[in-house]
PDB file of N, CA and C in Angstrom:
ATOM      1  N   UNK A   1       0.834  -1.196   0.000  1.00  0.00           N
ATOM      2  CA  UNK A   1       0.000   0.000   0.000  1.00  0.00           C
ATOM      3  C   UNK A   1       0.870   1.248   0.000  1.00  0.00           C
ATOM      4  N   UNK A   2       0.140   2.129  -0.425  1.00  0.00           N
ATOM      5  CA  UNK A   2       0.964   3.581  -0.408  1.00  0.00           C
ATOM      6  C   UNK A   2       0.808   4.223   0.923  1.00  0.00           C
ATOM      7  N   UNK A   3       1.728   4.917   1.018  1.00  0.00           N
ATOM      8  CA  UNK A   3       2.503   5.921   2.161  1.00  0.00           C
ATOM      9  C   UNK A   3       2.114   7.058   2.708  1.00  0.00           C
ATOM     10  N   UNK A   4       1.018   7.299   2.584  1.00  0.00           N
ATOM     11  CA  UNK A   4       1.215   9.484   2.477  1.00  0.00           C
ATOM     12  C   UNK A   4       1.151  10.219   3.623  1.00  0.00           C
ATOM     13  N   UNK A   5       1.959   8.947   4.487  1.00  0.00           N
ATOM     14  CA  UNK A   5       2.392  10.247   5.788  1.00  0.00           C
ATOM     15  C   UNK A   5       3.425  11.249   5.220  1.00  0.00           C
ATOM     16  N   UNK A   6       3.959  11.016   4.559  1.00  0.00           N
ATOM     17  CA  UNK A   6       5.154  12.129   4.309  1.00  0.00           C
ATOM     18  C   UNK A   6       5.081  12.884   2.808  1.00  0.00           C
ATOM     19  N   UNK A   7       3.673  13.105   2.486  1.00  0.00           N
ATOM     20  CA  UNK A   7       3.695  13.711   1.077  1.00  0.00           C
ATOM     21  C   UNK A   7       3.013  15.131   1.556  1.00  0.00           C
ATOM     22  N   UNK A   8       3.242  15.850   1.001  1.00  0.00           N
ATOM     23  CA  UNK A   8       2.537  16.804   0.773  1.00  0.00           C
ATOM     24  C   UNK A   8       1.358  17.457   0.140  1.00  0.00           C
ATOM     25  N   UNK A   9       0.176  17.845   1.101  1.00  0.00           N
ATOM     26  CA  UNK A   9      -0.799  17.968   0.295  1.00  0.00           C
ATOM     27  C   UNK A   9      -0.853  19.120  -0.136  1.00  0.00           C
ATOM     28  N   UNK A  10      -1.840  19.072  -0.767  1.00  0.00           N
ATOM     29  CA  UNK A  10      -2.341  20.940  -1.875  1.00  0.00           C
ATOM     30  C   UNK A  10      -2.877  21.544  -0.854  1.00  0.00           C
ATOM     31  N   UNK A  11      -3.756  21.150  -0.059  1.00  0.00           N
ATOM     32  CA  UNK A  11      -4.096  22.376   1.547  1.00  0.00           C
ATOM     33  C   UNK A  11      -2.825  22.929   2.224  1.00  0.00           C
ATOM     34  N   UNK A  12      -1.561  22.037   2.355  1.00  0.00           N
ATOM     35  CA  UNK A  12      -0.188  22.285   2.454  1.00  0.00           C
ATOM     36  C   UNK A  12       0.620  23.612   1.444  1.00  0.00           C
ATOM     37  N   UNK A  13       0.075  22.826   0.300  1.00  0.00           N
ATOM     38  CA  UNK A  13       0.810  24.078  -0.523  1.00  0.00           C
ATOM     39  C   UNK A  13       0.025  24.879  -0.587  1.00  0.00           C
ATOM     40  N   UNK A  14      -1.007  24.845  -0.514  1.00  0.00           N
ATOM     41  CA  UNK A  14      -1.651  26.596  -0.558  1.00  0.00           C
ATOM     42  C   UNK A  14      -1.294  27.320   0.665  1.00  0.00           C
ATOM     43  N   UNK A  15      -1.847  26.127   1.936  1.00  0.00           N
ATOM     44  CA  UNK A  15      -1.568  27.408   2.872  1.00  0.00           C
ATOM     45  C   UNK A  15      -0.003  28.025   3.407  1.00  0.00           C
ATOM     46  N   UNK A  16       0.875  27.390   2.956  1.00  0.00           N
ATOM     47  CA  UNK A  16       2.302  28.049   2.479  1.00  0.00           C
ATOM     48  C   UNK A  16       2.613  29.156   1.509  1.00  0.00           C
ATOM     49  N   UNK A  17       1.805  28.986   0.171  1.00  0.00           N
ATOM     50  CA  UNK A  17       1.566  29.761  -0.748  1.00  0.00           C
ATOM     51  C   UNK A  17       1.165  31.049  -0.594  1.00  0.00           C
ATOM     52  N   UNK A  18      -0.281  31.338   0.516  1.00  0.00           N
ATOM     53  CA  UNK A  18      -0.686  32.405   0.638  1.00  0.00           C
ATOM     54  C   UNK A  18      -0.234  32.896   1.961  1.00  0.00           C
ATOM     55  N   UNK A  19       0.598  32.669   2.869  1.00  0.00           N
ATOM     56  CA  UNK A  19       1.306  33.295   3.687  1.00  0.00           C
ATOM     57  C   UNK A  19       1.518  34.806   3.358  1.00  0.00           C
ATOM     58  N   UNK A  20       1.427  35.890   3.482  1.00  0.00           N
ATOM     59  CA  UNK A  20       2.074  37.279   3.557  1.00  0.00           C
ATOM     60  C   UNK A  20       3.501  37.166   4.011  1.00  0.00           C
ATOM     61  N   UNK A  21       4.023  38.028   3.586  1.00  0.00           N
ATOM     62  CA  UNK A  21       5.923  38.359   4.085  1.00  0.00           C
ATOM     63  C   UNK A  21       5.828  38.485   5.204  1.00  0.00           C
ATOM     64  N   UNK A  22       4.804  39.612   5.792  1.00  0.00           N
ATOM     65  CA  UNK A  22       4.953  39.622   7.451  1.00  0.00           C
ATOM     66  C   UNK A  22       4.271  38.678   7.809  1.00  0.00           C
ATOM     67  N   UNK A  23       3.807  37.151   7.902  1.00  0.00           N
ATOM     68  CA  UNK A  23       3.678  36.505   8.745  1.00  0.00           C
ATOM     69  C   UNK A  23       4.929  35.514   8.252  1.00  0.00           C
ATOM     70  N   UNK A  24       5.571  35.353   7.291  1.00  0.00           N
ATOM     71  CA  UNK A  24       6.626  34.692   7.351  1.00  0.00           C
ATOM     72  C   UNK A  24       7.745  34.854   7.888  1.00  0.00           C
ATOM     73  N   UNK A  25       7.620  36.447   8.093  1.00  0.00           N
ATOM     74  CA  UNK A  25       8.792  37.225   9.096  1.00  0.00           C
ATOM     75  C   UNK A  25       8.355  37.134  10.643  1.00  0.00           C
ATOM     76  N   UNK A  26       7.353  36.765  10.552  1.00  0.00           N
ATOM     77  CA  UNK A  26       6.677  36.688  12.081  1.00  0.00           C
ATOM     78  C   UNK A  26       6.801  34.524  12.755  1.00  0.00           C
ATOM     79  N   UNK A  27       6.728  33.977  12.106  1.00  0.00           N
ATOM     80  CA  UNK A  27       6.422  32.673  11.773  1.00  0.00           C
ATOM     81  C   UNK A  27       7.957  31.960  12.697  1.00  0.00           C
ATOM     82  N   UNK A  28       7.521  31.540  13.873  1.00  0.00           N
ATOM     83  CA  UNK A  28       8.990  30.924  14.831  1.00  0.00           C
ATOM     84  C   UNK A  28       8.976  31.822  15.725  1.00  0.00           C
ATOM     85  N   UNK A  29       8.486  33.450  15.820  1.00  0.00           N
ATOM     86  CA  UNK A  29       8.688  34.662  16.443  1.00  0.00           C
ATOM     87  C   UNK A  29       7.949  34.910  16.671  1.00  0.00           C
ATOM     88  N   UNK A  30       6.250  33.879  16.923  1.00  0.00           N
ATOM     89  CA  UNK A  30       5.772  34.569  17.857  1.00  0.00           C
ATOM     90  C   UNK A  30       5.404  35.458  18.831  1.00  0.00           C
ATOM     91  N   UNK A  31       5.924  34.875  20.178  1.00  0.00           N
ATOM     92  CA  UNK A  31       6.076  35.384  20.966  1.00  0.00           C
ATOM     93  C   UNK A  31       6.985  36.808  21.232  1.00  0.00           C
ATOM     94  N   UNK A  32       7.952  36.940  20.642  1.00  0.00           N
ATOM     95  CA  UNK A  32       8.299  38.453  20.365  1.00  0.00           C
ATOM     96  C   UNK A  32       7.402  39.024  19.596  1.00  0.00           C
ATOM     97  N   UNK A  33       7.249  38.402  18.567  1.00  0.00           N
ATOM     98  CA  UNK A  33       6.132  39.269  17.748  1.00  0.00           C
ATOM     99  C   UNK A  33       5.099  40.212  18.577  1.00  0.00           C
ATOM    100  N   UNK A  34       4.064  39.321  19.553  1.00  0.00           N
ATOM    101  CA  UNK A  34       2.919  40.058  20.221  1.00  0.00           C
ATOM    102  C   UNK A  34       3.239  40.678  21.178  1.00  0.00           C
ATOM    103  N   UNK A  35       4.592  40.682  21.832  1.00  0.00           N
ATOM    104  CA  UNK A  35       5.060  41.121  22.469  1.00  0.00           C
ATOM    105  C   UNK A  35       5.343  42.461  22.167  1.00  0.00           C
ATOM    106  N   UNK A  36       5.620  42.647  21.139  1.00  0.00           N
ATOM    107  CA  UNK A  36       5.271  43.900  20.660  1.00  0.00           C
ATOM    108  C   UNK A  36       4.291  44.782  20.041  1.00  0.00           C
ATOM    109  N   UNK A  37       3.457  43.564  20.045  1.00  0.00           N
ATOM    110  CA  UNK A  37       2.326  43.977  19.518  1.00  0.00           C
ATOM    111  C   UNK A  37       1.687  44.396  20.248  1.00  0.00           C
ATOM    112  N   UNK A  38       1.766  44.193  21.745  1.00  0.00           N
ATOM    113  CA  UNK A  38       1.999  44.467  23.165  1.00  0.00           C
ATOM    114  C   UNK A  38       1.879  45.825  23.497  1.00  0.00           C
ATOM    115  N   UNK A  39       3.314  46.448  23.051  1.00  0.00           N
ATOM    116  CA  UNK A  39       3.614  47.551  23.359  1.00  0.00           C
ATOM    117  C   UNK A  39       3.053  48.709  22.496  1.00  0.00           C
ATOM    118  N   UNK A  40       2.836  47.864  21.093  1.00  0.00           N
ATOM    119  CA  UNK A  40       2.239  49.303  20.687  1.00  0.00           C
ATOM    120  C   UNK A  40       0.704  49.047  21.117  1.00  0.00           C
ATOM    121  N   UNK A  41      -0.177  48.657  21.261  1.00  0.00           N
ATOM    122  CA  UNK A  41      -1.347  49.073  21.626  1.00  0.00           C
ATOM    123  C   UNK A  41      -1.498  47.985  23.089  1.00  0.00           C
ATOM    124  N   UNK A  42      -1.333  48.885  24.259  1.00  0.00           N
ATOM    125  CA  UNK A  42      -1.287  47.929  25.284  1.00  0.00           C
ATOM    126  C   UNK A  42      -2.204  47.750  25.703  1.00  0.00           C
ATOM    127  N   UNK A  43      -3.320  48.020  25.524  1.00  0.00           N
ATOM    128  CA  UNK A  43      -4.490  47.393  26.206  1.00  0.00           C
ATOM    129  C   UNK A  43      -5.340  45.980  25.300  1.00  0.00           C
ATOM    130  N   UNK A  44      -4.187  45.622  24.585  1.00  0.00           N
ATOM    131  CA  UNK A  44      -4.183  44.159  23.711  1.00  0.00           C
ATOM    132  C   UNK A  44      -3.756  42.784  24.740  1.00  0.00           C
ATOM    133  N   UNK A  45      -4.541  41.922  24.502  1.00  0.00           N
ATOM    134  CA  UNK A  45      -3.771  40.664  26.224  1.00  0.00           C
ATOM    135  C   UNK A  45      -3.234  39.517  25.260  1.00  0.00           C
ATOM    136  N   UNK A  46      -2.576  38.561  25.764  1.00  0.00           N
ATOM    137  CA  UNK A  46      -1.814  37.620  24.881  1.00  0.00           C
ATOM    138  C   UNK A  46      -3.609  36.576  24.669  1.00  0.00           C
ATOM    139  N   UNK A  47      -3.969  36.773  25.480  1.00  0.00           N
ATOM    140  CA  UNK A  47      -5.232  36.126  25.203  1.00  0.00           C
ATOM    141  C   UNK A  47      -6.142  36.226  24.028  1.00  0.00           C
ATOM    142  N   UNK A  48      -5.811  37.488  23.607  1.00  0.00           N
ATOM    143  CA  UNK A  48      -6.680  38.293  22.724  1.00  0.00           C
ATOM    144  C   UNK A  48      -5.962  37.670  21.480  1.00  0.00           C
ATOM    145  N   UNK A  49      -4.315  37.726  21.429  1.00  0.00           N
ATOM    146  CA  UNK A  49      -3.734  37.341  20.554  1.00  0.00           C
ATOM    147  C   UNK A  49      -3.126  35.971  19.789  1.00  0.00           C
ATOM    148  N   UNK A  50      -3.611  35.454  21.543  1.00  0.00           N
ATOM    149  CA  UNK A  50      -3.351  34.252  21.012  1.00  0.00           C
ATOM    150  C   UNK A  50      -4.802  33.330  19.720  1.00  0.00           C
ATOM    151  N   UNK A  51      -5.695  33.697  19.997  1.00  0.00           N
ATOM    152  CA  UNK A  51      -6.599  33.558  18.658  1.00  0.00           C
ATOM    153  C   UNK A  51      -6.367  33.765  17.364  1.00  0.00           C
ATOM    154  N   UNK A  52      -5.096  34.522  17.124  1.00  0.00           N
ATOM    155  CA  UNK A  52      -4.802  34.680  15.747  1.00  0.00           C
ATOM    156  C   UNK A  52      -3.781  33.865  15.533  1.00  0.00           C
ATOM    157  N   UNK A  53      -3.125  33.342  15.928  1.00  0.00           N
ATOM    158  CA  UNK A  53      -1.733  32.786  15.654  1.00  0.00           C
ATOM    159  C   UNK A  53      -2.007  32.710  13.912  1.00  0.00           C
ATOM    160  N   UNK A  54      -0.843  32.699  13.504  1.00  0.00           N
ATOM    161  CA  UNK A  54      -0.511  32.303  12.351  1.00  0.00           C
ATOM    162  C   UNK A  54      -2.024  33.029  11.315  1.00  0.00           C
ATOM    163  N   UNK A  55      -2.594  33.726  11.700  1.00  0.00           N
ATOM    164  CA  UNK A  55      -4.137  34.255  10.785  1.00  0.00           C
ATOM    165  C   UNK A  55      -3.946  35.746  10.969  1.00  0.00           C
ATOM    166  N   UNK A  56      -3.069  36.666  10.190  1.00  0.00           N
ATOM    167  CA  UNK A  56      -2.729  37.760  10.144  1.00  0.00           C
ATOM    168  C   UNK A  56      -4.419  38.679   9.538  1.00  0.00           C
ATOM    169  N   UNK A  57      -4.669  38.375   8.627  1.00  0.00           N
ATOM    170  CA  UNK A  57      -5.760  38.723   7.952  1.00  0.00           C
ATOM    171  C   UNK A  57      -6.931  39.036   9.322  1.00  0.00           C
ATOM    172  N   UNK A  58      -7.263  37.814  10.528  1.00  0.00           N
ATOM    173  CA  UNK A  58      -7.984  38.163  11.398  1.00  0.00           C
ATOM    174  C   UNK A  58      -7.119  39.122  12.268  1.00  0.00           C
ATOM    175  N   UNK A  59      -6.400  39.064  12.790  1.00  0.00           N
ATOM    176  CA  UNK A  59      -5.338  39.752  13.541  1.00  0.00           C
ATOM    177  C   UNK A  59      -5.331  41.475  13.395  1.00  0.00           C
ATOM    178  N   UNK A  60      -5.187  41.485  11.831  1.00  0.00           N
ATOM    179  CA  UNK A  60      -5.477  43.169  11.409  1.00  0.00           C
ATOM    180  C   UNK A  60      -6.909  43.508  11.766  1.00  0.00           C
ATOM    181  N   UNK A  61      -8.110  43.268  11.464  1.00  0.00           N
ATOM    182  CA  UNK A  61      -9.458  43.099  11.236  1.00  0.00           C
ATOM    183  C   UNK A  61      -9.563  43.368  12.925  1.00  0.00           C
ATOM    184  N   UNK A  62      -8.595  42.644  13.640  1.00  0.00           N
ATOM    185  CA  UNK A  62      -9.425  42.871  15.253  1.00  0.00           C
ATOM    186  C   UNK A  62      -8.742  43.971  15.935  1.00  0.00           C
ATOM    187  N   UNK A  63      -7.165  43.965  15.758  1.00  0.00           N
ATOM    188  CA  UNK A  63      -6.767  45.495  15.637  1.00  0.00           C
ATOM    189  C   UNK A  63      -7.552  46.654  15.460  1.00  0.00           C
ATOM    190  N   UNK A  64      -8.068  46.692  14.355  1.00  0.00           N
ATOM    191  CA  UNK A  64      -8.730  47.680  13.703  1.00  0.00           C
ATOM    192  C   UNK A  64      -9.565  48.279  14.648  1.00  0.00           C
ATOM    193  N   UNK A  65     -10.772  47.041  14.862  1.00  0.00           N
ATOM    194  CA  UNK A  65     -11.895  47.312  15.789  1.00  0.00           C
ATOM    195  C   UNK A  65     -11.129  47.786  17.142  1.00  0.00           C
ATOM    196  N   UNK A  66     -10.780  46.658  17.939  1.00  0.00           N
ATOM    197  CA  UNK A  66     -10.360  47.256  18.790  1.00  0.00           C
ATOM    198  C   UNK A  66      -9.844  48.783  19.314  1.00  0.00           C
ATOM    199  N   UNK A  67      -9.086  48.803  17.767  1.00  0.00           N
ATOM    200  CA  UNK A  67      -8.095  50.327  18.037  1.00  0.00           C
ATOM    201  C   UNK A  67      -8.615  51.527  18.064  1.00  0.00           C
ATOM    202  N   UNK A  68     -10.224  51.199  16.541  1.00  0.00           N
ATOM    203  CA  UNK A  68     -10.161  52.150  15.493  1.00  0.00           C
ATOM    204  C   UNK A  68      -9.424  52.758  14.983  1.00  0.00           C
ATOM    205  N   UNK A  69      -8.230  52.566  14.745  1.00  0.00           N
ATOM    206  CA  UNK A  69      -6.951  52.961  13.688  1.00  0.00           C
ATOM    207  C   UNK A  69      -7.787  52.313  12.241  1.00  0.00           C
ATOM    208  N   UNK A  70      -7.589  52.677  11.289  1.00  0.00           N
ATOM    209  CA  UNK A  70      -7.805  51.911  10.075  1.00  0.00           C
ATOM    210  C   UNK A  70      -7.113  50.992   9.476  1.00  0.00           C
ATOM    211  N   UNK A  71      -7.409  50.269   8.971  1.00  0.00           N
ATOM    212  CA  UNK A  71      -7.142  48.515   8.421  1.00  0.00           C
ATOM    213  C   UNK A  71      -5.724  48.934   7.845  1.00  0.00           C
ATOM    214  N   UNK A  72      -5.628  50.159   7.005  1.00  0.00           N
ATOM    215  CA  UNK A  72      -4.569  50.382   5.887  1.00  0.00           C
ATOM    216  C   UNK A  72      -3.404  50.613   7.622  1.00  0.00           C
ATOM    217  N   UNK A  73      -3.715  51.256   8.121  1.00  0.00           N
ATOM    218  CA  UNK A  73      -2.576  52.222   9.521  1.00  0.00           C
ATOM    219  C   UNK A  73      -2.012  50.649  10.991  1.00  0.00           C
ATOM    220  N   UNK A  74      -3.043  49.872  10.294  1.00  0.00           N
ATOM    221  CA  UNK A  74      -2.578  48.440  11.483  1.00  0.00           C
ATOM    222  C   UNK A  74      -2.199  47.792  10.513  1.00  0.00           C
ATOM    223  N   UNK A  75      -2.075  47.578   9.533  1.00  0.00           N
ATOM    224  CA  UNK A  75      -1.831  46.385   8.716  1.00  0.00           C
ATOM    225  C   UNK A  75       0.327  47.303   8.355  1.00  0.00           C
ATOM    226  N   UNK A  76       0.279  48.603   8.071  1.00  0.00           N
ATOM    227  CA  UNK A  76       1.433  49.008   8.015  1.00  0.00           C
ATOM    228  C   UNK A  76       2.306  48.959   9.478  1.00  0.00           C
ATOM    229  N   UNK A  77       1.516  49.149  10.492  1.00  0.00           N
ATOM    230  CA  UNK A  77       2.360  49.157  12.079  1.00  0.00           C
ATOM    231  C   UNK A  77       2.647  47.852  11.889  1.00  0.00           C
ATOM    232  N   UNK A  78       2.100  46.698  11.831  1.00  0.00           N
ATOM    233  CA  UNK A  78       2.813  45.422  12.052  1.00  0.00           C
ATOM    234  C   UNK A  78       3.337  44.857  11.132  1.00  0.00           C
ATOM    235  N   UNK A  79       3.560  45.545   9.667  1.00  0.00           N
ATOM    236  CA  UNK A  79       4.487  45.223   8.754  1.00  0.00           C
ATOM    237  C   UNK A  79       5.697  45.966   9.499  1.00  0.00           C
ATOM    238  N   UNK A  80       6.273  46.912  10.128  1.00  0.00           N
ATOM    239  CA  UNK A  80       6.692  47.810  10.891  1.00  0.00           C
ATOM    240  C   UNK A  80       7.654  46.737  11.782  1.00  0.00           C
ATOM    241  N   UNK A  81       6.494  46.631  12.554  1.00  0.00           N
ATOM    242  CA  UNK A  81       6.995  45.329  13.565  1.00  0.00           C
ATOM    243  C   UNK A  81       7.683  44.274  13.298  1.00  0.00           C
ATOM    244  N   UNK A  82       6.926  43.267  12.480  1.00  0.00           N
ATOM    245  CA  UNK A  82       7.905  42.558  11.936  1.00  0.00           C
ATOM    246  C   UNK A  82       8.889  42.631  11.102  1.00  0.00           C
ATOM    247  N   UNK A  83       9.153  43.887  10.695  1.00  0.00           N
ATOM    248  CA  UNK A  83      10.445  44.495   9.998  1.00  0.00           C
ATOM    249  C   UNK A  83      11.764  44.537  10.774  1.00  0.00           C
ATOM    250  N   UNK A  84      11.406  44.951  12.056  1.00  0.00           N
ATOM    251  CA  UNK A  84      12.154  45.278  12.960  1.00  0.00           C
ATOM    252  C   UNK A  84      12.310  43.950  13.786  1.00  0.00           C
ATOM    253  N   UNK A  85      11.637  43.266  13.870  1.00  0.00           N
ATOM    254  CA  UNK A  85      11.925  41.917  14.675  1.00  0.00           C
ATOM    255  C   UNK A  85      12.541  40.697  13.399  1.00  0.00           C
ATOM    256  N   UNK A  86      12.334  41.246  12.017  1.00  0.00           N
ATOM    257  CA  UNK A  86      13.379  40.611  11.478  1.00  0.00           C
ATOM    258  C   UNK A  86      15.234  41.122  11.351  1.00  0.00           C
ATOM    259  N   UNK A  87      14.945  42.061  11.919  1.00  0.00           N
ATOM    260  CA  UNK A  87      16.566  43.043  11.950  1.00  0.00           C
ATOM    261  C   UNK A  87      17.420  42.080  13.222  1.00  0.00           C
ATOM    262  N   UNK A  88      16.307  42.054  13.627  1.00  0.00           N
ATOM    263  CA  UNK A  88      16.556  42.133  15.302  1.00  0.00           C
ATOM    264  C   UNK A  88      17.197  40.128  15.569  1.00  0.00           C
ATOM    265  N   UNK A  89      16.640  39.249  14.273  1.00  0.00           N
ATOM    266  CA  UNK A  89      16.851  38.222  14.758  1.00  0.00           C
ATOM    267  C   UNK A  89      18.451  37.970  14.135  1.00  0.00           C
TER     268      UNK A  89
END
């Protein structure tokens, strides 16, 4: 019989595929990540953040609300962020 613990599926390659740069710059870095995500809007809890892991798309969207900053002004702060936490590694 065939094997396919170790193949790769197409739900695999897509959801690799559609990754954004900043969650690939974010991706292992977690925890620094929200950690700063932390600092710029601190009344954010790891609780709050931990619901997004790896789902940037929800992550901006709850920012937003939360902040009322606009989608375009949170989606650039944490390209920001993970700019700087890729310098930083």
């Amino acid at each position: 019989m065939f094997n396919n613990e170790n193949q790769t599926t197409d739900k695999d390659m897509k959801t690799h595929e559609n990754k954004t740069p900043v969650m690939q710059q974010v991706e292992g870095n977690w925890k620094q990540f929200i950690g700063q995500i932390k600092e710029k809007w601190g009344d954010i809890t790891n609780d709050d953040l931990d619901k997004f892991q790896g789902q940037m798309d929800q992550l901006e969207g709850y920012l937003e609300e939360r902040t009322g900053e606009s989608r375009a002004a949170v989606k650039r702060q944490i390209g920001e962020i993970a700019s700087r936490l890729k310098k930083a590694i």
